[in-house]
Protein backbone atom coordinates (compact mmCIF):
# COMPACT_ATOMS: atom_id res chain seq x y z
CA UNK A 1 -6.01 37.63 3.94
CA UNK A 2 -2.86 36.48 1.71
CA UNK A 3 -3.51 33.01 0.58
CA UNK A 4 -0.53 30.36 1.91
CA UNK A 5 2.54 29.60 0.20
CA UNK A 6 1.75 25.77 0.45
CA UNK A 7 -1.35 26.80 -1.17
CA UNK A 8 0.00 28.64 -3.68
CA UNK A 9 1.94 26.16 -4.86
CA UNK A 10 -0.32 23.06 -4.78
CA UNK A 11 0.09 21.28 -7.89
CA UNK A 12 -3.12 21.13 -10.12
CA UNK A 13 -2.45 18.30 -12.01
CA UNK A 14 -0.21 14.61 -12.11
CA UNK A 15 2.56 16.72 -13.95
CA UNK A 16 3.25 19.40 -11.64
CA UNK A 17 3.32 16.59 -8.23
CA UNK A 18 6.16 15.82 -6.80
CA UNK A 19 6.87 12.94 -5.36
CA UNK A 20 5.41 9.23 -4.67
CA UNK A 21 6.20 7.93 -7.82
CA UNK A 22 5.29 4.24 -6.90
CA UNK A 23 2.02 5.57 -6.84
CA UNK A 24 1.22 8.72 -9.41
CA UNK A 25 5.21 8.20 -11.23
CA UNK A 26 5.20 6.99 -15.09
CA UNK A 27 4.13 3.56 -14.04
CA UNK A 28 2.29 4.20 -10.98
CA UNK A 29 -0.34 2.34 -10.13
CA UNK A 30 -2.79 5.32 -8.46
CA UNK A 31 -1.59 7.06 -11.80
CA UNK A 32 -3.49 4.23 -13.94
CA UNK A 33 -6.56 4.45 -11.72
CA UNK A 34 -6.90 8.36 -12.48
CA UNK A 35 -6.28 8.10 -16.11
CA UNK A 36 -8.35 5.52 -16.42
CA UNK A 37 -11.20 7.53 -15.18
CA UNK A 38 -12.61 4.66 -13.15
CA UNK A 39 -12.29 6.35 -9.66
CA UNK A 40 -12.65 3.63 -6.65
CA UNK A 41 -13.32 5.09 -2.85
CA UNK A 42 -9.87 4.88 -1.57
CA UNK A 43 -8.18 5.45 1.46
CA UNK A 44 -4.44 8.08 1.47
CA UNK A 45 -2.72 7.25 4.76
CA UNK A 46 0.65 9.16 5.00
CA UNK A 47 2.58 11.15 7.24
CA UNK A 48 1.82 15.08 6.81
CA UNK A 49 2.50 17.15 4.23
CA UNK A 50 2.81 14.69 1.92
CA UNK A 51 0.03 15.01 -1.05
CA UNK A 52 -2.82 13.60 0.50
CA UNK A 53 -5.20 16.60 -0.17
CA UNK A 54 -3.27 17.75 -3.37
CA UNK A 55 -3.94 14.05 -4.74
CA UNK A 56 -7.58 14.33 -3.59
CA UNK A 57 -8.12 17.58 -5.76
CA UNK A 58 -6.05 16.35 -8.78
CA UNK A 59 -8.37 13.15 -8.94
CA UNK A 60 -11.58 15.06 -8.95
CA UNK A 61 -10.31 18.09 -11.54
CA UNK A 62 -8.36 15.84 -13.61
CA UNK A 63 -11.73 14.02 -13.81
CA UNK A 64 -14.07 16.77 -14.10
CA UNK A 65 -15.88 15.27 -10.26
CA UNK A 66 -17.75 17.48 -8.45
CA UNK A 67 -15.53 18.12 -5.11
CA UNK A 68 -16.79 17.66 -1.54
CA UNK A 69 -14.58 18.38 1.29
CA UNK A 70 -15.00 17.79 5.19
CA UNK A 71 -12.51 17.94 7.67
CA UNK A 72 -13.51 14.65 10.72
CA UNK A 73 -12.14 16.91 13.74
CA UNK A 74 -15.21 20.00 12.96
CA UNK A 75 -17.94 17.68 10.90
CA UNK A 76 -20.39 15.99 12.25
CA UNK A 77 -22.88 13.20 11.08
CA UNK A 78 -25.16 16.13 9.94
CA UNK A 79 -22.93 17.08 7.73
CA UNK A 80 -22.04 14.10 6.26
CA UNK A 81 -25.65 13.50 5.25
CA UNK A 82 -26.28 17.10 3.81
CA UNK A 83 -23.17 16.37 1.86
CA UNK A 84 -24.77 13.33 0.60
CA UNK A 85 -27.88 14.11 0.12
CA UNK A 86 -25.93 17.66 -2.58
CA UNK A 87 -24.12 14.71 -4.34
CA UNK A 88 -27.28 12.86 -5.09
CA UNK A 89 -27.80 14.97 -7.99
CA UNK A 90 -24.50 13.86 -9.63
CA UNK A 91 -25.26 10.53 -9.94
CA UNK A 92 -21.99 9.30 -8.37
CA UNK A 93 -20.04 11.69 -10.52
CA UNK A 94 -18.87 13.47 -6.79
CA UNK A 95 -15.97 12.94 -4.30
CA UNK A 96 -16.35 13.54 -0.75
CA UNK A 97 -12.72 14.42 0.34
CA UNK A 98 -12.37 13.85 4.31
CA UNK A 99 -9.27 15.07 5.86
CA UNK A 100 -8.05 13.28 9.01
CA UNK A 101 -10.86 10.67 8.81
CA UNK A 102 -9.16 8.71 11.81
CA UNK A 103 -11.10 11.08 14.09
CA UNK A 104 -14.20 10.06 12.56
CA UNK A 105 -16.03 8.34 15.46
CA UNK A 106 -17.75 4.61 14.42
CA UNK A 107 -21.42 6.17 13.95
CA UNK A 108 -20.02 8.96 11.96
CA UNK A 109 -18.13 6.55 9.52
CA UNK A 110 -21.13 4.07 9.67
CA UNK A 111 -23.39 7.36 7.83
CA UNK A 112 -20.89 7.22 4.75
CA UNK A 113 -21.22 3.27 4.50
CA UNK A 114 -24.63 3.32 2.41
CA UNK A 115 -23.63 5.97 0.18
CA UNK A 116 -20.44 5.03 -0.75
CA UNK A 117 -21.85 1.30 -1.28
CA UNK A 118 -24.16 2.72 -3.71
CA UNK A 119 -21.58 4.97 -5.50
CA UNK A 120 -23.43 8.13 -4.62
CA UNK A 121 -20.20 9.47 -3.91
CA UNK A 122 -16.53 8.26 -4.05
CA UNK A 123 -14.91 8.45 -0.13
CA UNK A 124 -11.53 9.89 -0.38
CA UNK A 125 -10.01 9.70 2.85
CA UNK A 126 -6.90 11.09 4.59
CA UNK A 127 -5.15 10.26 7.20
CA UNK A 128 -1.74 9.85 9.40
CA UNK A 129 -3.06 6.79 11.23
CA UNK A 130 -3.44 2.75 10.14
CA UNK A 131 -6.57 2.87 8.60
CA UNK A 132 -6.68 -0.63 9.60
CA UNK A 133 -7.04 0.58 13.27
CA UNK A 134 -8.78 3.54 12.79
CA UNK A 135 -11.24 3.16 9.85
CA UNK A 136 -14.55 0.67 10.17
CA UNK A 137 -14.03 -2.76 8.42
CA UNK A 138 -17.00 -3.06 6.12
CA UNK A 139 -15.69 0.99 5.03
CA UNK A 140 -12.27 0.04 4.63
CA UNK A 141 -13.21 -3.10 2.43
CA UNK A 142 -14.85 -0.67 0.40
CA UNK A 143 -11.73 1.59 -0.07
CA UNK A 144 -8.75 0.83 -2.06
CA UNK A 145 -5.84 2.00 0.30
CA UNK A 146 -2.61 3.70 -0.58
CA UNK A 147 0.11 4.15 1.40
CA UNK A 148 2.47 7.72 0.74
CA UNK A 149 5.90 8.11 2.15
CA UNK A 150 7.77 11.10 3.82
CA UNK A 151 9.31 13.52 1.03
CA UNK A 152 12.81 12.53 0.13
CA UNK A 153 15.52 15.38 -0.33
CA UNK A 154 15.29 15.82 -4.16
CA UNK A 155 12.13 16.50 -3.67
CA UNK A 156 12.47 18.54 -1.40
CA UNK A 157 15.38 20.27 -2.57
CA UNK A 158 12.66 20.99 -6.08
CA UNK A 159 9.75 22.21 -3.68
CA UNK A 160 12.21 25.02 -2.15
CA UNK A 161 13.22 26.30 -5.55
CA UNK A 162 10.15 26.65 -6.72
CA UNK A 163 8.81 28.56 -3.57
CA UNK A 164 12.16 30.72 -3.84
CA UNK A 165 11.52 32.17 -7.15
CA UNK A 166 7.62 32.70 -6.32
CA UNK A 167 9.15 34.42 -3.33
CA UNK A 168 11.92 36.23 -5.09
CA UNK A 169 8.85 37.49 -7.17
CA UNK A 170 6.55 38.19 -4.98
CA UNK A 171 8.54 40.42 -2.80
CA UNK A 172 11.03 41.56 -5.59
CA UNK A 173 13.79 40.45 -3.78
CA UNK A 174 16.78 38.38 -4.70
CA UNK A 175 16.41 34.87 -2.47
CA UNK A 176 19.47 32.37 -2.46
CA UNK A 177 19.47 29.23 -0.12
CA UNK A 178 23.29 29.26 0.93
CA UNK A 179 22.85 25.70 3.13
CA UNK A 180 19.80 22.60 3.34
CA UNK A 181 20.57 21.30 6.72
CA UNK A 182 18.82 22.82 8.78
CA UNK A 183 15.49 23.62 6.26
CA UNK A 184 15.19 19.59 5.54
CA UNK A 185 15.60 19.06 9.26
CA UNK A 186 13.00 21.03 10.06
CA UNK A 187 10.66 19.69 7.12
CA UNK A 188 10.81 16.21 7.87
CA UNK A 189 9.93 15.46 4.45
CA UNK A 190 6.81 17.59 4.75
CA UNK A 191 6.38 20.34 2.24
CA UNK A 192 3.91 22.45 4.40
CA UNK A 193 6.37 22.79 6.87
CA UNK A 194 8.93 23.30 4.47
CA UNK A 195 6.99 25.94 2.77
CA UNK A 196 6.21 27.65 6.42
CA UNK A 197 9.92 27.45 7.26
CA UNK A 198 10.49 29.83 3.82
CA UNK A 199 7.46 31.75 4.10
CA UNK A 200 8.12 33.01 7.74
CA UNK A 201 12.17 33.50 6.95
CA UNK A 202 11.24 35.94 3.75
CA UNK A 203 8.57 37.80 6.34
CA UNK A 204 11.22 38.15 9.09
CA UNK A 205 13.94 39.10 7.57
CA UNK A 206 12.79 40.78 3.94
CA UNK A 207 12.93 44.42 5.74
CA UNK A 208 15.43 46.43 4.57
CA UNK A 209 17.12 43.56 2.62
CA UNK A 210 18.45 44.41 -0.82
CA UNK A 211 19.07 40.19 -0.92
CA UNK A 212 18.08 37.60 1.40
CA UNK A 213 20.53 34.55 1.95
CA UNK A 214 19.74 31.38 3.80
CA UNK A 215 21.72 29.46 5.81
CA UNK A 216 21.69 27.24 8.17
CA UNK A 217 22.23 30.02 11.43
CA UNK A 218 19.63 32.09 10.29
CA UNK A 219 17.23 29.53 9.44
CA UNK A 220 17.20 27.93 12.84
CA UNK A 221 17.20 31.72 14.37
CA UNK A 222 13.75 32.80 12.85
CA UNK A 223 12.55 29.48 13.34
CA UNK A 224 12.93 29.48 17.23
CA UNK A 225 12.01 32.75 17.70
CA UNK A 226 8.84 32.30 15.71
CA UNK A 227 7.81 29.09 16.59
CA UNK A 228 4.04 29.60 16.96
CA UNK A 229 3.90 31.09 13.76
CA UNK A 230 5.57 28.48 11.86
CA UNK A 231 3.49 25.51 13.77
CA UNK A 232 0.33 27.59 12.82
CA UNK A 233 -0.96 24.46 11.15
CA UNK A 234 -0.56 22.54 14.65
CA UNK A 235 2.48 20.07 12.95
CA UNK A 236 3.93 20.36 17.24
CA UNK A 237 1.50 17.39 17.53
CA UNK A 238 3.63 15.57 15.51
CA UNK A 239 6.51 16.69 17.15
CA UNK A 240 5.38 15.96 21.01
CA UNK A 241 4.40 12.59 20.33
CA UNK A 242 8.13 12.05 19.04
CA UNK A 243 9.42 13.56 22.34
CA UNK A 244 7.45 10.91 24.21
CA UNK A 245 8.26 7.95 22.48
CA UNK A 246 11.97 9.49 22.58
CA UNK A 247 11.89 9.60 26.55
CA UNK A 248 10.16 6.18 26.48
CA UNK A 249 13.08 4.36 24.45
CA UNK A 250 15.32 6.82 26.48
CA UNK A 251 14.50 5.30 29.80
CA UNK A 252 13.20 8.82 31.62
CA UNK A 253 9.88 8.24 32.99
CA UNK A 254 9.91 12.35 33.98
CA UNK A 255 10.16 13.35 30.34
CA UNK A 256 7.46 10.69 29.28
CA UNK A 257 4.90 11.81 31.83
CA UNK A 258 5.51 15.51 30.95
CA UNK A 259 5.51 14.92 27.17
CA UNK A 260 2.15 12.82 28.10
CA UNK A 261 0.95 15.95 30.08
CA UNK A 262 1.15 18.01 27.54
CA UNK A 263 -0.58 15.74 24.63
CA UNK A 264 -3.74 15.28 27.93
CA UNK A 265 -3.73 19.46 27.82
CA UNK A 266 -4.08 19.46 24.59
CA UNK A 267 -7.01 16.92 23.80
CA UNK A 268 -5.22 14.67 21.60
CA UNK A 269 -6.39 11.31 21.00
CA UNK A 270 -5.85 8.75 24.08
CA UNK A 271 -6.05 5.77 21.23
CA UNK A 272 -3.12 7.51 19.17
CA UNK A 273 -0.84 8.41 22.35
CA UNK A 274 -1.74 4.12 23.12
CA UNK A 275 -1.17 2.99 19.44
CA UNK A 276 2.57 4.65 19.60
CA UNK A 277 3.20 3.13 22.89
CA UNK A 278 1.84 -0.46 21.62
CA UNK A 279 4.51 0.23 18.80
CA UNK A 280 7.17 1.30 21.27
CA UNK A 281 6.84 -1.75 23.32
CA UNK A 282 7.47 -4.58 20.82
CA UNK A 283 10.09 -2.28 18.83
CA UNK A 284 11.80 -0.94 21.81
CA UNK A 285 11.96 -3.29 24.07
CA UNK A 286 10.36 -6.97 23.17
CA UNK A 287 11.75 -9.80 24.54
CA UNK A 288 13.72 -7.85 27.51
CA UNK A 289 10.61 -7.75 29.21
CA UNK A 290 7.33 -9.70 27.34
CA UNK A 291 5.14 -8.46 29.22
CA UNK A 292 5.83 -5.03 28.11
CA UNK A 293 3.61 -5.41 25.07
CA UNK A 294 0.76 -7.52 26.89
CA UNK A 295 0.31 -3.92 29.24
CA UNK A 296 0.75 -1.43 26.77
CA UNK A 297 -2.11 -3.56 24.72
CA UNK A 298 -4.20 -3.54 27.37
CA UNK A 299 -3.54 -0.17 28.04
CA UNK A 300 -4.72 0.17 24.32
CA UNK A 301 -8.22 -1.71 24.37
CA UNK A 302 -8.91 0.06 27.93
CA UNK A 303 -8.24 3.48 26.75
CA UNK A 304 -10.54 2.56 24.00
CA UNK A 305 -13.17 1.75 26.19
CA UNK A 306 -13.12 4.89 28.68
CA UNK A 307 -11.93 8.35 26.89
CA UNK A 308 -10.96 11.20 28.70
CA UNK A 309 -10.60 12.55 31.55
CA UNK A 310 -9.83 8.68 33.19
CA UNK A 311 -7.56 7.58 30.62
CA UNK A 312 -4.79 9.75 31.27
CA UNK A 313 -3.79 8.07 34.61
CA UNK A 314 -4.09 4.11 32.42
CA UNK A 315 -1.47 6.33 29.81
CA UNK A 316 0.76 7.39 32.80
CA UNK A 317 1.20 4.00 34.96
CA UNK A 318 1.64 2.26 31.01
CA UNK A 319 4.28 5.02 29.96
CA UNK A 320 6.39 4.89 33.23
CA UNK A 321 6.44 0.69 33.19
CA UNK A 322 7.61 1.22 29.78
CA UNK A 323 9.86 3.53 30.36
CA UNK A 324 11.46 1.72 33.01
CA UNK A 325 11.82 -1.39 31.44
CA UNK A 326 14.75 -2.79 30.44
CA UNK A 327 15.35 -2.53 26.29
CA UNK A 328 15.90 -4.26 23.39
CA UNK A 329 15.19 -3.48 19.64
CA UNK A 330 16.12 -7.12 18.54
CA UNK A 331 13.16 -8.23 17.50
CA UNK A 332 12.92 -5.47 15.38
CA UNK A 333 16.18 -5.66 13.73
CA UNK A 334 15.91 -9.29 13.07
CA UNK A 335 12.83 -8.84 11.21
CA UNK A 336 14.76 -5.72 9.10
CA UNK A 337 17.30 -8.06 8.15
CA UNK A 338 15.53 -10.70 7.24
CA UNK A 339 13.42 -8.69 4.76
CA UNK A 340 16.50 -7.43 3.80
CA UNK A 341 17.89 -10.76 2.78
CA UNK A 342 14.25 -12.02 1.27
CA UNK A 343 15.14 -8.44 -1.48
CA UNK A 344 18.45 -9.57 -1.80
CA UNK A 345 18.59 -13.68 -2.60
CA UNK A 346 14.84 -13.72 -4.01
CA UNK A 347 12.14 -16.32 -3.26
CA UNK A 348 14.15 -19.34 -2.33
CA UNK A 349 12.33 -22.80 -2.83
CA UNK A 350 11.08 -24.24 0.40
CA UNK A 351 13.73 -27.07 1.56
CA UNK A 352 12.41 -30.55 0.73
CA UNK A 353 12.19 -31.92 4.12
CA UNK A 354 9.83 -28.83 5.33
CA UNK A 355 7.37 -29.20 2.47
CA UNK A 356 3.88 -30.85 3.49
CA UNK A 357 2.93 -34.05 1.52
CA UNK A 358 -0.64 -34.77 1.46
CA UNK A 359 -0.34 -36.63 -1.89
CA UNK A 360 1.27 -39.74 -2.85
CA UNK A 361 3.00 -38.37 -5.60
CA UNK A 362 4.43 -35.23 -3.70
CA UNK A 363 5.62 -38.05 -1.18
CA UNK A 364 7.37 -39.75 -4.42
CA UNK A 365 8.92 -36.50 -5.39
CA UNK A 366 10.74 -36.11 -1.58
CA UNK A 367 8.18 -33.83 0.01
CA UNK A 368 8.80 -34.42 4.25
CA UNK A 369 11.33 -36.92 3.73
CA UNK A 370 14.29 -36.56 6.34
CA UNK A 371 11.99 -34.13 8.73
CA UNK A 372 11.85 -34.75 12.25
CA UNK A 373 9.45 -33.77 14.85
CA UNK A 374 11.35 -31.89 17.28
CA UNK A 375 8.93 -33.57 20.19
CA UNK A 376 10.12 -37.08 19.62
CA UNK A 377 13.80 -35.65 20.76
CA UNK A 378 15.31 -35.27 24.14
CA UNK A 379 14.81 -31.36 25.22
CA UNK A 380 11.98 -31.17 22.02
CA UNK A 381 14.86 -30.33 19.89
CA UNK A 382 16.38 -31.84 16.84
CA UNK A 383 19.65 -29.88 14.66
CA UNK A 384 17.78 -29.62 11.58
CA UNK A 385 18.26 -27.12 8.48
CA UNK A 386 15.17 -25.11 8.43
CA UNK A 387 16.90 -22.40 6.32
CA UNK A 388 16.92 -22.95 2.48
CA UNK A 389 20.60 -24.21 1.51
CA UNK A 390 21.76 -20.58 -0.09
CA UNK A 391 21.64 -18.71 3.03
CA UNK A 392 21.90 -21.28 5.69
CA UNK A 393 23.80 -20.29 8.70
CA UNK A 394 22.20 -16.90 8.55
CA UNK A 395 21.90 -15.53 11.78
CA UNK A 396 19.23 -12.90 12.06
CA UNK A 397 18.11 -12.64 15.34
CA UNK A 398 20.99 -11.23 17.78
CA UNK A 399 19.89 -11.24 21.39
CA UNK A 400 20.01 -8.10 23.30
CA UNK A 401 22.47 -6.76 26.01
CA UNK A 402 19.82 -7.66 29.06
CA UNK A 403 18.98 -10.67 31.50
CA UNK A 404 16.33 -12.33 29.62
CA UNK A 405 18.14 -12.21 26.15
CA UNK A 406 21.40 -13.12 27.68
CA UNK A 407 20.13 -16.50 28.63
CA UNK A 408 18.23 -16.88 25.05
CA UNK A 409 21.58 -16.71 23.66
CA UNK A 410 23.07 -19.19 25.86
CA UNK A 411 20.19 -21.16 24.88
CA UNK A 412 20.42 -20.80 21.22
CA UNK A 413 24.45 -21.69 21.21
CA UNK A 414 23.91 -24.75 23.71
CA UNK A 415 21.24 -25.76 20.97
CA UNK A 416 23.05 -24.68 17.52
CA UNK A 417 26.20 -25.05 18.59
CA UNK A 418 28.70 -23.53 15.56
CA UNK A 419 25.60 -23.07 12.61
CA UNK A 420 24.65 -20.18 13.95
CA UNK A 421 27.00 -17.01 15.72
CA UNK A 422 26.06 -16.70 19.36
């Protein structure tokens, strides 16, 4: 059986990885930890195809650590112990490597807690989800946690040369990539896809072919005609959920429900399908309707309660309210640029008048003096500057085009008057 491409070309060590250089670049901080030698149990939460796995296996060979691996959706508690009870014998010189550990269930997760505590072995866990949500708490306070981003273009544009000239070789066949578009659209910024994308492209159309040229066309053709074969590693979960959520902020309960269909057929997770909805609902439509996130949390702790087959009807009535609600993404761009200007001006002192005083001399030095309690004032409103002086008059919250945000603004202007634009 011919080994992958992606695997092929995993990188061995910290000098052949690309990408995430905040954490593994010259001054990275996961970098530090692996030279240093002093491996903690961590957690790698990332999209796909990102270096989770390849990071795993650098750590232990760059370290000389016996290597465990378990994948959550086929292992069991059984063989978490057995793998356990192997790494005894290394005294804590062993990683246990387990991929998706989101779909670890709370008794299988609870069977690493006592050997990871006692540094039998180190946990290295992967996964696509908040570990926050999805991993144990007294586990995850055990685990350092690193966060890995989507692959950016350069590094993406590096990945396909490299798999073009093992290609070229491989096959003895000149390869030239004429056009990106289309093979960074269909990556995502995951280099397994990317690699599939390149892989399948050389197989379909190396017959015959004195020199193979990509484009964008031809890309796209073998891709759609292939499909299966290029989602062979099941990355169409990744792209479902997108259609939902998609339909959702597109206001077509049809498409939700069938894109929700398809996810019940398929077994996935009711608690991820409820997560992205939670997300959906404060992102996508917050304050146009409130009680949007209230029902797609509930929706959330019930779904967690019952499982399949029940849940899917608590995932349909949730995705067609949201659906049909009216939207807004104000919240969530008023919290972008604020961030935004917190990078830009720095860490502003704290006005005088908003400071707390619970010392004489901080009460000599002007701490609270000038403030008024907005409850001693007609309406439980007083025009005070809450803003530090540099950026006052910064408006960052811009109501939405819908009934319940219309009257916020008029609200906000009857109140603010000319500091603020609405």
């Amino acid at each position: 059986m011919a080994i992958p491409l992606a695997e092929q070309l995993r990188p061995r060590t910290l000098y052949e990885f690309i990408g995430q250089e905040e954490l593994v670049g010259k001054e990275g901080i996961l970098r530090k930890v692996i030279q240093s030698g002093n491996i903690p149990s961590m957690i790698l939460w990332g999209p796909p195809g990102v270096g989770k796995t390849t990071l795993a296996h650098i750590i232990a060979g760059q370290n000389s650590l016996t290597f465990y691996t378990l994948n959550a959706v086929s292992a069991g508690v059984k063989d978490v112990r057995k793998v356990i009870e192997s790494a005894s014998q290394y005294a804590g010189n062993a990683i246990l490597f387990i991929d998706e550990i989101h779909r670890f269930s709370k008794s299988q997760q609870d069977s690493l807690l006592s050997a990871v505590e006692k540094g039998i072995v180190r946990l290295i866990g992967a996964t696509t989800e908040n570990p926050s949500f999805e991993v144990i708490a007294p586990l995850l306070s055990r685990c350092q946690v690193y966060v890995l981003k989507p692959l950016e273009e350069a590094h993406l544009n590096m990945l396909a040369e490299k798999a073009v000239k093992l290609l070229s070789e491989q096959h003895g066949l000149p390869i030239e990539i004429k056009e990106t578009e289309a093979l960074l659209h269909l990556s995502g910024g995951d280099a397994r896809k990317l690699y599939n994308a390149l892989e399948l492209f050389v197989e379909q159309e190396k017959k015959g072919a004195e020199k193979l040229i990509l484009n964008n066309e031809n890309l796209s053709r073998t891709i759609q005609e292939n499909l299966v074969m290029y989602d062979k590693k099941g990355e169409k979960h990744y792209d479902i959920i997108s259609a939902f959520i998609k339909s959702l902020r597109g206001s077509d309960p049809n498409a939700a429900v069938y894109w929700l269909a398809r996810m019940v057929e398929a077994g996935e997770d009711p608690k991820f399908i409820a997560r992205r909805m939670l997300i959906l609902a404060s992102e996508d439509i917050g304050n146009a309707n409130p009680n949007a996130l209230l029902l797609a949390n509930t929706c959330f702790d019930a779904v967690s309660k019952i499982g399949w087959p029940e849940s899917r009807i608590i995932l349909s009535q949730t995705a067609i309210y949201l659906a049909t609600s009216p939207k807004s993404n104000a919240a969530y761009r008023a919290i972008k640029s604020a961030q935004s200007l917190v990078k830009k001006t720095g860490d502003l002192p704290v006005p005088l008048h908003l400071r707390n005083a619970p010392t004489g001399l901080m009460k000599d030095m002007g701490y609270g003096k000038n403030y008024r309690y907005a409850h001693d004032f007609k309406g439980s409103f007083t025009d005070l500057e809450f803003l530090p002086d540099k950026i006052s008059g910064s408006t960052l919250f811009e109501p939405g085009n819908n009934p319940r945000e219309e009257e916020m603004r008029k609200s906000l202007r009857n109140k603010w008057k000319s500091r603020y634009r609405y």
